[in-house]
Structure formats: C-alpha cells, structure tokens
C-alpha atoms as a PDB file:
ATOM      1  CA  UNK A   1     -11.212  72.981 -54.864  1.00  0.00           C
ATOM      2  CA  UNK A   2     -11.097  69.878 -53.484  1.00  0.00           C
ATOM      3  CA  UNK A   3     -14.446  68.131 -52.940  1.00  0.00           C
ATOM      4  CA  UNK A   4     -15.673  64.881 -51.039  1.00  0.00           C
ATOM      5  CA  UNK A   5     -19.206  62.823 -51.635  1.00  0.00           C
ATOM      6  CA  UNK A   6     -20.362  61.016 -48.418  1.00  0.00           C
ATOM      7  CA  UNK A   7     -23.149  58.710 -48.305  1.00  0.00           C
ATOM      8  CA  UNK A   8     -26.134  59.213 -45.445  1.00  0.00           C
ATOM      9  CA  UNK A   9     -28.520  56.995 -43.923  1.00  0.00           C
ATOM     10  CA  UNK A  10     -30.712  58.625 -41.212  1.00  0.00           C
ATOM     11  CA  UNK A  11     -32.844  56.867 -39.289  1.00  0.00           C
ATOM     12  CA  UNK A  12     -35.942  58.553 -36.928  1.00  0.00           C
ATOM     13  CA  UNK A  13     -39.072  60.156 -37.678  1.00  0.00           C
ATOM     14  CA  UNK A  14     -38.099  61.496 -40.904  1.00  0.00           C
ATOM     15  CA  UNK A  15     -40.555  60.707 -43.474  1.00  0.00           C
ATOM     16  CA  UNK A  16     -43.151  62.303 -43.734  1.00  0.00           C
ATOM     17  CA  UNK A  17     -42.486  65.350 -41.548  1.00  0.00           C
ATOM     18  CA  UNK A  18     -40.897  67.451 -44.827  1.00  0.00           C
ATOM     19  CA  UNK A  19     -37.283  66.245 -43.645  1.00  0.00           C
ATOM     20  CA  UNK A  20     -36.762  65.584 -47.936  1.00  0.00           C
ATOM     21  CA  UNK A  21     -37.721  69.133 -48.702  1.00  0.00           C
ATOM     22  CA  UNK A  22     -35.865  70.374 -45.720  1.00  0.00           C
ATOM     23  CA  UNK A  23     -32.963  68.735 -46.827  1.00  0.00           C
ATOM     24  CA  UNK A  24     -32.681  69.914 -50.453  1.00  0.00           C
ATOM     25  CA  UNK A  25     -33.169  73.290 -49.624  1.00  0.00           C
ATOM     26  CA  UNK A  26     -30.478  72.880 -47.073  1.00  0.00           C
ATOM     27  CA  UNK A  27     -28.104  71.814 -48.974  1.00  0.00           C
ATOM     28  CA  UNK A  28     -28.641  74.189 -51.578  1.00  0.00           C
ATOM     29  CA  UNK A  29     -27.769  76.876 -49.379  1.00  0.00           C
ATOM     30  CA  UNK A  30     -24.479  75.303 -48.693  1.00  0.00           C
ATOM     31  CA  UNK A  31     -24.282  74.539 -52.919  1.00  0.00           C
ATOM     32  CA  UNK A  32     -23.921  70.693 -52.454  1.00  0.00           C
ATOM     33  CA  UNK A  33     -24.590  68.349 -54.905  1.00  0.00           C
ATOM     34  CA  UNK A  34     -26.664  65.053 -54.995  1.00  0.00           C
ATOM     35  CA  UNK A  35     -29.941  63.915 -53.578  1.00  0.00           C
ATOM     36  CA  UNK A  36     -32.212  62.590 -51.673  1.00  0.00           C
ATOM     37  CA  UNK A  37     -34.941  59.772 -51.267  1.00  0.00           C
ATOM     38  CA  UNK A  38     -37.280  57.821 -49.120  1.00  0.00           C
ATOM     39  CA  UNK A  39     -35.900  54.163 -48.344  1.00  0.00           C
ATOM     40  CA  UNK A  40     -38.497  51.501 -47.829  1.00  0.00           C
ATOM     41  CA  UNK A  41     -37.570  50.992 -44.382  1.00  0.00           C
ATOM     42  CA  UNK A  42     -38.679  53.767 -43.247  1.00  0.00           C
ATOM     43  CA  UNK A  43     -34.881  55.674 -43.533  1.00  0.00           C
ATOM     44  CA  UNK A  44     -34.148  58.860 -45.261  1.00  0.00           C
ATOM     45  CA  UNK A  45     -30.858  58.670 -47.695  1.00  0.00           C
ATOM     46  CA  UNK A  46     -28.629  60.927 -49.340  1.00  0.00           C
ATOM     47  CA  UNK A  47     -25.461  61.596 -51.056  1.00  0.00           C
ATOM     48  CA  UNK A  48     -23.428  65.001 -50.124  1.00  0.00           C
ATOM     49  CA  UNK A  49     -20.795  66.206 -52.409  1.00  0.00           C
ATOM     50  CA  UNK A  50     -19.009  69.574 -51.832  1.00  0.00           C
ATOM     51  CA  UNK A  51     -16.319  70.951 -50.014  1.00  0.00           C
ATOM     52  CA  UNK A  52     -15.605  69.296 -46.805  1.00  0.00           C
ATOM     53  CA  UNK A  53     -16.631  71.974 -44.029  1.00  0.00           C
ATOM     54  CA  UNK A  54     -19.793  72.958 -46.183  1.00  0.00           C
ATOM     55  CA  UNK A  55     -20.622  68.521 -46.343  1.00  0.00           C
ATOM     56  CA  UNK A  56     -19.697  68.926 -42.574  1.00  0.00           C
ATOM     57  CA  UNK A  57     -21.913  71.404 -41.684  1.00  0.00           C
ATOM     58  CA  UNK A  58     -24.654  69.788 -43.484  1.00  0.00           C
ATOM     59  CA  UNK A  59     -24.001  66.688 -41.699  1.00  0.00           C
ATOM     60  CA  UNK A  60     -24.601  68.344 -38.583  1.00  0.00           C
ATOM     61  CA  UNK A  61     -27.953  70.197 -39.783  1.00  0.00           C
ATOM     62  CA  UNK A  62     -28.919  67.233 -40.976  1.00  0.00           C
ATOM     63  CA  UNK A  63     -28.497  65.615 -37.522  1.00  0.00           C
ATOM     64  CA  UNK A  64     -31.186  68.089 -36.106  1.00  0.00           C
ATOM     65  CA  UNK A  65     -33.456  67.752 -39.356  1.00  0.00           C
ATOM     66  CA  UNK A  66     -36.665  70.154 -39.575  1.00  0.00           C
ATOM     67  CA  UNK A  67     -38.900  71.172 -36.563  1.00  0.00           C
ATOM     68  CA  UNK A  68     -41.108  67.975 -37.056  1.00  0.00           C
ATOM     69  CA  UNK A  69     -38.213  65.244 -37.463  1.00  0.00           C
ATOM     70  CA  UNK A  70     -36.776  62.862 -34.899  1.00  0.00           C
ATOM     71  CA  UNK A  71     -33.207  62.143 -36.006  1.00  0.00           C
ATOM     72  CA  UNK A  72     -32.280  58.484 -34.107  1.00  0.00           C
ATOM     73  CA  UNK A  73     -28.790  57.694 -36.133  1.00  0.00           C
ATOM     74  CA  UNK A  74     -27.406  59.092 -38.782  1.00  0.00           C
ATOM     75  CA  UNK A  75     -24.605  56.406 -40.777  1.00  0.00           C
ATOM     76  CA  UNK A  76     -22.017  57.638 -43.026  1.00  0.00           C
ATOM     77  CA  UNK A  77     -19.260  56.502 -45.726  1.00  0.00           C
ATOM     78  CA  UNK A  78     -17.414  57.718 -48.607  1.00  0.00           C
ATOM     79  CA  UNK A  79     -18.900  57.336 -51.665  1.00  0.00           C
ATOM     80  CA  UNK A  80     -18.581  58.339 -55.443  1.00  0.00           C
ATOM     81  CA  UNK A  81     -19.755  62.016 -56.763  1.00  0.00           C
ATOM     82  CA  UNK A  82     -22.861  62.430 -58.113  1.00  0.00           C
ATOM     83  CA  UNK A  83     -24.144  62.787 -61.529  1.00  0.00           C
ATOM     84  CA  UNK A  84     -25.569  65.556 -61.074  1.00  0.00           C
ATOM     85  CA  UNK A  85     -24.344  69.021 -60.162  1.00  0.00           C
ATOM     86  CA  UNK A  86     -27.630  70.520 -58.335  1.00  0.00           C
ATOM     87  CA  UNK A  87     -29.450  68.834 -55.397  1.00  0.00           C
ATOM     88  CA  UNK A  88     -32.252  66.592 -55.948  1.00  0.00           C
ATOM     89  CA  UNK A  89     -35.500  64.968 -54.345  1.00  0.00           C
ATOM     90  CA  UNK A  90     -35.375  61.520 -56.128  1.00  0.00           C
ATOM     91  CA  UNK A  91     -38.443  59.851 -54.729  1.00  0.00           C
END
C-alpha cells in the first residue's frame, strides 16, 4: 500500500472550539497516522499519513472542522511519515 504524509496548517477559529479532539478522532476513523497541536499563533497543525484518498478525504473534513470551528485557510505540503503509527494530540 502505498502511503503519503502531508503537512497542515489551518488557520480560523480553531482553538479552542474542540477542533484538536475533533481531528484525532477523525482521523482515526479513516486509520491515519500522526498528530496534532496548537501553534502559538493561533493555527492548528498536523501531519496526515495514510493512503491518499483516505489523507484526501480528511483534508476535506478537515476543511469544515467541528460545529464550533471557523476554517479561514488551510496550507499544505509533503512531508516525512510520522513516528508514530496511531494519531496523536501533541499539545
């Protein structure tokens, strides 16, 4: 199976409004990889890694984000895999 790792910046109302939790559980239902944090400014980020359409699809969920959330921008690039093989809340 091939498998890509994207790197995600969202920017919006999303601290604060469970968009972390949201996330995890999220991507756990699509069995990604990787995690997620708070950034100082304010941002949300993440690394994705799984196959492509299910690290599509959670690309676009994440667009929407929970019932509280405001999603302005979401940024993305290629980045390396993960350490980890579950899907974390870092911070």
């Amino acid at each position: 199976m091939m498998a890509i790792t994207k790197h995600v910046l969202v920017s919006g109302r999303v601290q604060g409004v469970g968009y972390r939790a949201w996330t995890q559980h999220q991507a756990s239902l699509r069995n990604l990889a990787g995690w997620v944090r708070n950034c100082d400014d304010g941002r949300v980020e993440a690394i994705l890694h799984g196959p492509p359409d299910a690290v599509s699809a959670m690309l676009d969920a994440m667009r929407q984000g929970p019932a509280m959330a405001r999603v302005d921008e979401i940024i993305t690039r290629d980045s390396e895999a993960p350490q980890t093989r579950s899907f974390e809340v870092t911070r």
